[in-house]
N, C-alpha and C. Protein backbone atom coordinates (compact mmCIF):
# COMPACT_ATOMS: atom_id res chain seq x y z
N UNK A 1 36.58 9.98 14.06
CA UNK A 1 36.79 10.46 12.71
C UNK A 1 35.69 11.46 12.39
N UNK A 2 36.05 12.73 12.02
CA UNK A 2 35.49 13.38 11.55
C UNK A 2 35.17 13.61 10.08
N UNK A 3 33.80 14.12 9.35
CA UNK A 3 33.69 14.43 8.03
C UNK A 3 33.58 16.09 7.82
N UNK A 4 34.94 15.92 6.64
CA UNK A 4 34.97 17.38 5.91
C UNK A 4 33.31 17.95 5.89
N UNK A 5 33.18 19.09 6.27
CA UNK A 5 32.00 19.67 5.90
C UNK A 5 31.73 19.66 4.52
N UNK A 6 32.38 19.87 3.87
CA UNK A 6 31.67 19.99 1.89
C UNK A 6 31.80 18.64 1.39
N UNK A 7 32.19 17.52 2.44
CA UNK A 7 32.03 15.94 2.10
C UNK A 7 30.63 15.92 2.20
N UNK A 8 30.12 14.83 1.24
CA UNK A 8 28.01 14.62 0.90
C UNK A 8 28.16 13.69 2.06
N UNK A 9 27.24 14.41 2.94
CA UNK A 9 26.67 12.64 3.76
C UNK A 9 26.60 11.79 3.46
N UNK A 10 26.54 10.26 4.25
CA UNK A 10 26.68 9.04 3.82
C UNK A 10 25.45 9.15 3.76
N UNK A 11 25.36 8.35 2.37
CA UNK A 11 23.59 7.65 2.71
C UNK A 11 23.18 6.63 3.41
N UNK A 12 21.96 6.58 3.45
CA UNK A 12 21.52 5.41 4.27
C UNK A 12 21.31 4.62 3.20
N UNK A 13 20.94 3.05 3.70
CA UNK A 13 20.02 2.28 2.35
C UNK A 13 19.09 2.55 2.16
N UNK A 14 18.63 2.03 0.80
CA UNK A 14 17.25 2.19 0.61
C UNK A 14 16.40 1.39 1.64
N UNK A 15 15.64 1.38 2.18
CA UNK A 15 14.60 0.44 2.70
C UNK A 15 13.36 -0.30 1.31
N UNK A 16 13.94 -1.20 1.58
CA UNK A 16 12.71 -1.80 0.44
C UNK A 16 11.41 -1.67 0.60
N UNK A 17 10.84 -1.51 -0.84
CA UNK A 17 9.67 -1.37 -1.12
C UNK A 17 8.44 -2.04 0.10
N UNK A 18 7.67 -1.93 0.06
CA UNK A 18 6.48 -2.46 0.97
C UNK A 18 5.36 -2.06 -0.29
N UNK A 19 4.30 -3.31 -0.18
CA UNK A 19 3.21 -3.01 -0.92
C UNK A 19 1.98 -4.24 -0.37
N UNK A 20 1.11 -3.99 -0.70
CA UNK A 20 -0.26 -4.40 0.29
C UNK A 20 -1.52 -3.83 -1.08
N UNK A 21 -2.47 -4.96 -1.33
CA UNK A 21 -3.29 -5.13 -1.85
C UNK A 21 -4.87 -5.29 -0.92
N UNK A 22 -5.84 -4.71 -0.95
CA UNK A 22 -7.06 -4.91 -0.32
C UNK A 22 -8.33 -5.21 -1.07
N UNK A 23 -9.30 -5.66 -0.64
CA UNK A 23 -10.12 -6.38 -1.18
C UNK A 23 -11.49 -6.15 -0.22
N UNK A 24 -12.82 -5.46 -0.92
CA UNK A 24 -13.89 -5.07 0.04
C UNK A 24 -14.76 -5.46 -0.44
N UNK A 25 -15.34 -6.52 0.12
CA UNK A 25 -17.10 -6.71 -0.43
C UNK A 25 -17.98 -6.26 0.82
N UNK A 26 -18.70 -5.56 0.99
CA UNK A 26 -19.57 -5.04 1.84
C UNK A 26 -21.19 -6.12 2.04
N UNK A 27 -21.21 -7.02 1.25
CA UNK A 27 -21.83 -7.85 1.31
C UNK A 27 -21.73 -9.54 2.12
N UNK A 28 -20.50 -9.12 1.96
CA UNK A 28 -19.37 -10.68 2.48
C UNK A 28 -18.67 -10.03 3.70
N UNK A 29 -17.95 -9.04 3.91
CA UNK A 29 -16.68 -8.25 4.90
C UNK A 29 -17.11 -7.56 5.45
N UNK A 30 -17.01 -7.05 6.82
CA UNK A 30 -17.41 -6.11 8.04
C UNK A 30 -16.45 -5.12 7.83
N UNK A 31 -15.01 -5.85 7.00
CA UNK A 31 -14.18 -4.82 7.30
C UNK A 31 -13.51 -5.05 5.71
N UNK A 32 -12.87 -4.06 4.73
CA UNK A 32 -11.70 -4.26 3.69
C UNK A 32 -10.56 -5.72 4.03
N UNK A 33 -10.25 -6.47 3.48
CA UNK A 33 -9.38 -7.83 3.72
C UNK A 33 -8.63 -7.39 3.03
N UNK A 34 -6.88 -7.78 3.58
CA UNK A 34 -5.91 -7.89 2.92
C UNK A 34 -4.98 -8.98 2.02
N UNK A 35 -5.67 -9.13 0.90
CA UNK A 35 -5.34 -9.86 0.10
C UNK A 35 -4.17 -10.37 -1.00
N UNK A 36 -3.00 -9.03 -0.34
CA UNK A 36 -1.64 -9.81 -1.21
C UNK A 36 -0.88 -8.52 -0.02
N UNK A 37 0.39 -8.72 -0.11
CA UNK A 37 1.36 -7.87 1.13
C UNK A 37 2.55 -8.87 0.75
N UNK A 38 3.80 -7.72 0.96
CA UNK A 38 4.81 -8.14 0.51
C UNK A 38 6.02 -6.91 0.71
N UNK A 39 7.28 -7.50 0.64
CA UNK A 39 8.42 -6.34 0.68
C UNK A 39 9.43 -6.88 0.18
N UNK A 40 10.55 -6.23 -0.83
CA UNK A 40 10.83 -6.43 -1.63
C UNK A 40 10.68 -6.88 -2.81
N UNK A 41 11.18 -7.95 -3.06
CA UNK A 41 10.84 -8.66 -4.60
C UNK A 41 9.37 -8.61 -4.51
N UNK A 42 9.35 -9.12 -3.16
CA UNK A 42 7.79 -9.73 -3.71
C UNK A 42 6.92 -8.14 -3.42
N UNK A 43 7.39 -7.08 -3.02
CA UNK A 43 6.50 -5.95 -3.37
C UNK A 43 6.63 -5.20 -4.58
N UNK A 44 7.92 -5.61 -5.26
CA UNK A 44 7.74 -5.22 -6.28
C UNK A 44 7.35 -6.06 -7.79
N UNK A 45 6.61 -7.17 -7.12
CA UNK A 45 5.64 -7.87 -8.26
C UNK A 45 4.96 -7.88 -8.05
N UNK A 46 3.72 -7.22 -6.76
CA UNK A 46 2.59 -6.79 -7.07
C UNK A 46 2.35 -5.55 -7.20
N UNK A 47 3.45 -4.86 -7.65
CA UNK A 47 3.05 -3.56 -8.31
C UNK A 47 3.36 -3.61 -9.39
N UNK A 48 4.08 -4.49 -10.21
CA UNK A 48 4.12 -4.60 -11.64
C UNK A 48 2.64 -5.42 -11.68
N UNK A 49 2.44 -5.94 -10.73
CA UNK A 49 1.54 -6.89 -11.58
C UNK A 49 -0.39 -5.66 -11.42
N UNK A 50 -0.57 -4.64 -10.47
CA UNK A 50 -0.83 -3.94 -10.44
C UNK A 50 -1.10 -2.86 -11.61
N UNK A 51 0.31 -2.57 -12.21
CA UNK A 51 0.68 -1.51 -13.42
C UNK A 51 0.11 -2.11 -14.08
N UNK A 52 0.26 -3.49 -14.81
CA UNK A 52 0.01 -4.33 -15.78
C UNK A 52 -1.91 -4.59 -15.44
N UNK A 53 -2.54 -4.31 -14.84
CA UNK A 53 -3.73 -4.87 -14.81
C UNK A 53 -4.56 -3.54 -14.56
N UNK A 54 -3.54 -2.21 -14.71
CA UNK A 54 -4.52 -0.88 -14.47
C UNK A 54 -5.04 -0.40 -13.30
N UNK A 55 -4.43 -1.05 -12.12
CA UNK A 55 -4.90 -0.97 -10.64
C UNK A 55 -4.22 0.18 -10.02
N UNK A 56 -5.27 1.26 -9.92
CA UNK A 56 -4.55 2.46 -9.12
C UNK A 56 -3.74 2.21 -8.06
N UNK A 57 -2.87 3.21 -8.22
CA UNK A 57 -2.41 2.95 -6.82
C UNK A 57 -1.89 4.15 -5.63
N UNK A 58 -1.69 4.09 -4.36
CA UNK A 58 -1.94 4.70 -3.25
C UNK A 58 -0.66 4.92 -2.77
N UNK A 59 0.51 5.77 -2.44
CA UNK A 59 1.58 5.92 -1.42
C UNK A 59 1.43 6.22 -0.18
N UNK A 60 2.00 5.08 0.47
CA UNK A 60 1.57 5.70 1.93
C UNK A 60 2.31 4.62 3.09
N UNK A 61 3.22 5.21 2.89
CA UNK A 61 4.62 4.27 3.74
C UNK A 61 3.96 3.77 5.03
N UNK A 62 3.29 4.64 5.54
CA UNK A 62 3.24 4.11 7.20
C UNK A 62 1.54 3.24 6.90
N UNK A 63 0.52 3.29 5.97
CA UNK A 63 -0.34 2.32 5.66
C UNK A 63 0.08 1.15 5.41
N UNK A 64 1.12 1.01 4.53
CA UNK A 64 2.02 -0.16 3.69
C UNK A 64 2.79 -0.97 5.05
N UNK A 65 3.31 -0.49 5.94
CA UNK A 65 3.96 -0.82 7.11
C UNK A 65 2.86 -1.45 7.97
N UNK A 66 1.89 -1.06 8.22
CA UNK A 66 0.49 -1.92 9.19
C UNK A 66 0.79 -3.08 8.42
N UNK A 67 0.19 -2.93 6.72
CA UNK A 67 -0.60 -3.80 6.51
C UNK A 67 0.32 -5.16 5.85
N UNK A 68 1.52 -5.00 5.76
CA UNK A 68 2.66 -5.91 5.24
C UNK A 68 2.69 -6.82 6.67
N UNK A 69 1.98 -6.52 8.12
CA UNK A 69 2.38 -7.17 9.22
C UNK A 69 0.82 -7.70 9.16
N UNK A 70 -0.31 -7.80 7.95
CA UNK A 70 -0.79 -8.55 8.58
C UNK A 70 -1.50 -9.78 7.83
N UNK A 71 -1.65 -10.90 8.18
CA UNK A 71 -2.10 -11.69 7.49
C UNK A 71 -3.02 -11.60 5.90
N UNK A 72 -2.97 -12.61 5.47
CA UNK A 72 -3.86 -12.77 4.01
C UNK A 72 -5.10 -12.96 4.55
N UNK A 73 -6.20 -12.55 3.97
CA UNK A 73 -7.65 -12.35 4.21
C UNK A 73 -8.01 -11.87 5.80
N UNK A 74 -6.93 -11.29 6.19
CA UNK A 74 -7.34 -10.63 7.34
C UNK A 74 -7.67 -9.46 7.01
N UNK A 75 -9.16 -9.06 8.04
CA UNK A 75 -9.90 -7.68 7.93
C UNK A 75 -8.91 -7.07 8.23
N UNK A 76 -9.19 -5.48 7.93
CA UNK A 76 -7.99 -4.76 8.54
C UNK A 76 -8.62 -4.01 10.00
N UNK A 77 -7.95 -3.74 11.12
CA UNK A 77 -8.26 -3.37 12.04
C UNK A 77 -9.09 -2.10 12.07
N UNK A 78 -9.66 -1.56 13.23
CA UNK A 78 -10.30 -0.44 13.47
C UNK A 78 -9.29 0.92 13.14
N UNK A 79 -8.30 0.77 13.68
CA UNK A 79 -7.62 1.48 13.65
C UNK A 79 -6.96 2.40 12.08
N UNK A 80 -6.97 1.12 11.05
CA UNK A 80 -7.30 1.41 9.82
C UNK A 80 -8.26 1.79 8.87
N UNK A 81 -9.29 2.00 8.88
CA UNK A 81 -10.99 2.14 9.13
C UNK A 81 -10.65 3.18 8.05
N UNK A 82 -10.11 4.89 8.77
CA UNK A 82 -10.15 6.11 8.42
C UNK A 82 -9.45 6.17 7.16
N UNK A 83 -8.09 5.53 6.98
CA UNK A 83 -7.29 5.93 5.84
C UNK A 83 -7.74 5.11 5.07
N UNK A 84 -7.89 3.84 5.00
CA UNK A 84 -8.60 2.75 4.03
C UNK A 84 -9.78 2.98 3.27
N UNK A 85 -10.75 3.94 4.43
CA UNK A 85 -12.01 4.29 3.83
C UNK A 85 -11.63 5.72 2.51
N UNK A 86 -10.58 6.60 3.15
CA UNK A 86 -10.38 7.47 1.66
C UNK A 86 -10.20 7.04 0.69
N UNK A 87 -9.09 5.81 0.95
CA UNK A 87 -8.39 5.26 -0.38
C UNK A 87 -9.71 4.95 -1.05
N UNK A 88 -10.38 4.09 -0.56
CA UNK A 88 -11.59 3.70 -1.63
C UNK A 88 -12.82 4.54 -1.83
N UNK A 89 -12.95 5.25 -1.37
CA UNK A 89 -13.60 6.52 -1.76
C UNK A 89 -12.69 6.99 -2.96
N UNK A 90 -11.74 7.21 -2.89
CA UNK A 90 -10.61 7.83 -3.98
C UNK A 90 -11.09 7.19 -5.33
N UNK A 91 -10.67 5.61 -4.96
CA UNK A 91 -11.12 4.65 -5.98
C UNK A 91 -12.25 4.91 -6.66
N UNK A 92 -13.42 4.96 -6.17
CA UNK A 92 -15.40 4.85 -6.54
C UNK A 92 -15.07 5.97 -7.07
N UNK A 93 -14.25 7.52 -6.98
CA UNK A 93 -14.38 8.29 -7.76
C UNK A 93 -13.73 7.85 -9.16
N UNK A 94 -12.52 7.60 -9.36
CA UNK A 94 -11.92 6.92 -10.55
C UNK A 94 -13.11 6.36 -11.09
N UNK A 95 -13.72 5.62 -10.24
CA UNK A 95 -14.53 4.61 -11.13
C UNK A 95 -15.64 5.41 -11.85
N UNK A 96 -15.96 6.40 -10.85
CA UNK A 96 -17.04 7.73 -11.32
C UNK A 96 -16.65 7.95 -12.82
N UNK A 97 -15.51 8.27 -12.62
CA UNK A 97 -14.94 9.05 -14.20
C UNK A 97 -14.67 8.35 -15.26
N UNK A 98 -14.43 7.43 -15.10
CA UNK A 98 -14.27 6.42 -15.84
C UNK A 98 -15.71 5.78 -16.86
N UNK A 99 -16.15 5.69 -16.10
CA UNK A 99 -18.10 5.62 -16.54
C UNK A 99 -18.67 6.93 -17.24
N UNK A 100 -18.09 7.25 -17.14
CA UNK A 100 -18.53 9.23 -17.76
C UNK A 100 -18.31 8.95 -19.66
């Protein structure tokens, strides 16, 4: 079976949400810990619950995809190091401005 050319492509589904929460004490952690991760429902109640508490937040499908595979209070790997470290750099600036 063929589709009329001026027929709209089928869509695909949506792929559900993914969302992942981190947590860094540099005093306590060698590495950022992942402290809430979730997909679907449950990713989309820690981003309401996120919105609701003023917690910036970060897009980044293929970060969200690591870190939904990995345990609660697990450091995050080496391999995560680079993008994790902007995000919170990103953050300390917010926090910069915010203090202003």
């Amino acid at each position: 079976m063929t589709r009329r050319p001026d027929a709209p492509a089928p869509s695909q589904p949506a792929a559900p949400p993914l969302a992942a929460t981190l947590a860094y004490d540099p005093q306590r952690d060698a590495a950022p810990r992942v402290t809430a991760r979730g997909r679907g429902a449950i990713a989309e109640e820690i981003l309401r619950r996120a919105d609701e508490a003023g917690v910036p937040r970060v897009h980044s499908e293929a970060l969200a995809a690591a870190l939904v595979r990995m345990d609660i209070d697990m450091q995050i790997p080496p391999e995560l190091y680079l993008a994790v470290a902007e995000i919170l750099a990103w953050v300390a600036r917010l926090d910069e401005e915010a203090a202003r």
